[in-house]
Protein backbone atom coordinates (compact mmCIF):
# COMPACT_ATOMS: atom_id res chain seq x y z
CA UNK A 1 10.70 -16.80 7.10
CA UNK A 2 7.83 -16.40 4.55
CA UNK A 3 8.36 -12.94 3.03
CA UNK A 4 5.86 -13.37 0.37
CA UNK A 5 3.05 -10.69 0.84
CA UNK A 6 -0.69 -12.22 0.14
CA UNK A 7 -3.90 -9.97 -0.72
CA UNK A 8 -5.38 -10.19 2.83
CA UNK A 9 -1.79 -8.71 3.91
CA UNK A 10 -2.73 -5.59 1.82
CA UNK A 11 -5.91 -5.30 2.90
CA UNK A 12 -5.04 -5.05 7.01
CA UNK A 13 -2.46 -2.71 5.88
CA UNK A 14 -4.81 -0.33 4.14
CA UNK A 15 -7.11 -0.93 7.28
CA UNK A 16 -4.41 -0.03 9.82
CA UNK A 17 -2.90 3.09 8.20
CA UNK A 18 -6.32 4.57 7.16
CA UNK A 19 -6.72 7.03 10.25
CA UNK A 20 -3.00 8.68 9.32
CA UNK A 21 -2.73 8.11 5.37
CA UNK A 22 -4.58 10.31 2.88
CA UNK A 23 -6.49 9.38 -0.01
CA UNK A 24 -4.62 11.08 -2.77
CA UNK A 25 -5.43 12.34 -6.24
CA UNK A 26 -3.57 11.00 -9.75
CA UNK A 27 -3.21 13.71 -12.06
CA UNK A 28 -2.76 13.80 -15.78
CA UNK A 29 -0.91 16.56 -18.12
CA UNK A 30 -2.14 16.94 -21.40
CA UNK A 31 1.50 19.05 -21.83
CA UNK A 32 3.65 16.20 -20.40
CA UNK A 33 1.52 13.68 -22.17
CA UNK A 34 2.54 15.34 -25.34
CA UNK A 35 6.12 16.04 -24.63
CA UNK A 36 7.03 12.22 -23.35
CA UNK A 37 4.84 10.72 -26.04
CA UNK A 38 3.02 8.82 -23.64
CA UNK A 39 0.36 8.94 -21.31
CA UNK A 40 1.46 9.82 -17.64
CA UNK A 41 -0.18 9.82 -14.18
CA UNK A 42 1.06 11.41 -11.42
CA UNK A 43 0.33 10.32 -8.02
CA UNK A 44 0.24 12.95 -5.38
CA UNK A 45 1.79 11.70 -2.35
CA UNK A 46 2.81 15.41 -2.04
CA UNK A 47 -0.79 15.90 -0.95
CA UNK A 48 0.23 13.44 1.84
CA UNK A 49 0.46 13.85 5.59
CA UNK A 50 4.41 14.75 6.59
CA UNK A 51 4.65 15.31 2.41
CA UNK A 52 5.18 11.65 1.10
CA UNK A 53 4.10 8.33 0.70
CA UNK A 54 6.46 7.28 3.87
CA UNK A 55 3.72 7.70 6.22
CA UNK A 56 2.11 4.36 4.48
CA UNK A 57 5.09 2.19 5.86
CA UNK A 58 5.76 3.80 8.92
CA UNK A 59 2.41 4.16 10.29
CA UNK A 60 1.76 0.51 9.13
CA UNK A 61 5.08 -1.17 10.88
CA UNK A 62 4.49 1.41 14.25
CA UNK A 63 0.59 0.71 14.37
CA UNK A 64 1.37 -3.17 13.88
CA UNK A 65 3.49 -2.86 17.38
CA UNK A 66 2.25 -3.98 20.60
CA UNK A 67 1.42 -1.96 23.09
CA UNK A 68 4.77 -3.33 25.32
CA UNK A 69 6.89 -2.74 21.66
CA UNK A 70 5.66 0.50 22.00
CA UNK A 71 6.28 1.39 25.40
CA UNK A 72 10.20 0.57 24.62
CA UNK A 73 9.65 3.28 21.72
CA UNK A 74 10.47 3.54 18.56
CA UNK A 75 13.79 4.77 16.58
CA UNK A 76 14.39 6.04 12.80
CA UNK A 77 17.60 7.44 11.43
CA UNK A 78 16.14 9.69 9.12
CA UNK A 79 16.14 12.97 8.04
CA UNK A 80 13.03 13.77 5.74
CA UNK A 81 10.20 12.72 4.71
CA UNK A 82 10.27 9.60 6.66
CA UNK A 83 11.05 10.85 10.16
CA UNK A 84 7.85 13.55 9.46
CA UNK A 85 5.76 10.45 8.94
CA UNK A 86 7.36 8.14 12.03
CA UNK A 87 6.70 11.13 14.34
CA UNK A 88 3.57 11.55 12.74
CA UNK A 89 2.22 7.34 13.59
CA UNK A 90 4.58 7.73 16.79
CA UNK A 91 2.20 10.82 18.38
CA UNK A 92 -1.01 9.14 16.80
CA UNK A 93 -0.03 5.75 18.70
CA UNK A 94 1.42 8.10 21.57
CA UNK A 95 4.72 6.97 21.53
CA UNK A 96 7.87 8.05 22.09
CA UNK A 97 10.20 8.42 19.25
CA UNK A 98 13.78 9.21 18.66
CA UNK A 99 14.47 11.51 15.88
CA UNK A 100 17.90 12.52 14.24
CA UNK A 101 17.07 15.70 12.66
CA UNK A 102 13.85 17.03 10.45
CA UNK A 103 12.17 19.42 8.80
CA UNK A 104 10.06 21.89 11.00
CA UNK A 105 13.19 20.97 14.27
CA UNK A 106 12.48 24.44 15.88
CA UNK A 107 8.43 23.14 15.88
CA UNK A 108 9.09 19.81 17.02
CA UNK A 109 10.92 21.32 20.07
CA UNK A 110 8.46 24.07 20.79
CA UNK A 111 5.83 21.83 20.78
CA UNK A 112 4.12 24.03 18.64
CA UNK A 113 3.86 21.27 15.71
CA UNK A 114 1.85 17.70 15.43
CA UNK A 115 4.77 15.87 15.53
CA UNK A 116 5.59 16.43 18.89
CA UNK A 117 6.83 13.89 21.33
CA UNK A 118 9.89 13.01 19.51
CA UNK A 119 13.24 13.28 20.95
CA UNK A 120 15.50 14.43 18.32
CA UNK A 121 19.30 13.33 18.92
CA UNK A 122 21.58 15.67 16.80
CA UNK A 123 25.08 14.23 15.01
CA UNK A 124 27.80 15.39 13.03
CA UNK A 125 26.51 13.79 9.27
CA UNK A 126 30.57 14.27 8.20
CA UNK A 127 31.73 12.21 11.09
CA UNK A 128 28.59 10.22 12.57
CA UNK A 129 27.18 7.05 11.25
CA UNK A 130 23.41 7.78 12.05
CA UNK A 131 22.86 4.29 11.57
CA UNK A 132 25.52 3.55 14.46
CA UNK A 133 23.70 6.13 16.67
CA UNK A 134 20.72 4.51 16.18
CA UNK A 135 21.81 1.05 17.15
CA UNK A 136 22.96 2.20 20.16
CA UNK A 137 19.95 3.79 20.93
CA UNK A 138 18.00 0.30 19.81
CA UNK A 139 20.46 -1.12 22.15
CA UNK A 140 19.68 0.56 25.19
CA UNK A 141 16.38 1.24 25.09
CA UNK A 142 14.96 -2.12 23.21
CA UNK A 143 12.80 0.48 20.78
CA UNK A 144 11.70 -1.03 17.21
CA UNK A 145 13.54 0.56 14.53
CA UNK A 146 11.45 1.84 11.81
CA UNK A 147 13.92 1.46 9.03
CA UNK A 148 13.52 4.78 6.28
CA UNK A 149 13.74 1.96 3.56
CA UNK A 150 12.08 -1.50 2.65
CA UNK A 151 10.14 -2.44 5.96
CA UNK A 152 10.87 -6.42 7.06
């Protein structure tokens, strides 16, 4: 398999994801500049939707899926960031997504937030391997991980 990623690949990406992803600034401190002894730019992927850049990769793998990928759902193992930005692409693409725990729970239940539609399946992080959960859940449902790391 031919991992190598070409300029065209970037390009549908950036395509794909621009309905969900922001458009965020890069800063510059004159302070930090002179502390560090270097020039530094700060991107804001703070300024991003679900507070990070992790909606880039998730909404990319989860609005790359086909519409019978989809219908299987999708599954993440995260707690942060990343499951804010898989239920994010999951409700956009009107999917349903399995959730372990995040930010903003009581919301997600209520239905009072965006992110709703997500099923969130609580464990015990001392004695639970979210990872196993997970598979299991892969397992029986034939959902499409969306890995909180490097996407394949």
């Amino acid at each position: 398999m031919d991992l190598a990623i070409q300029a065209d690949d970037v390009r549908a990406a950036a395509e794909r994801i621009r309905p969900l992803a922001r458009r965020t600034p890069v800063f510059t401190s004159a302070g930090f500049d002179a502390e560090a002894g270097v020039r530094v730019f700060f991107k804001c992927e703070n300024f991003q939707r679900g507070g990070a850049f992790k909606i880039r990769g998730a909404s990319n793998l989860i609005l790359s899926l086909s519409k019978d990928a989809l219908a299987r759902g999708i599954v993440t193992y995260s707690s942060g960031n990343h499951a804010q930005a898989v239920a994010i692409a999951g409700a956009a693409r009107r999917g349903p997504g399995h959730h372990r725990h995040a930010p903003g729970r009581a919301a997600l239940e209520d239905g009072s937030h965006p992110f709703t539609g997500a099923a969130i399946v609580t464990y015990n992080r001392f004695t639970d391997s979210r990872e196993e959960i997970a598979s299991r859940i892969l397992a029986e449902t034939g959902a499409t991980l969306v890995p909180p790391s490097t996407i394949p």
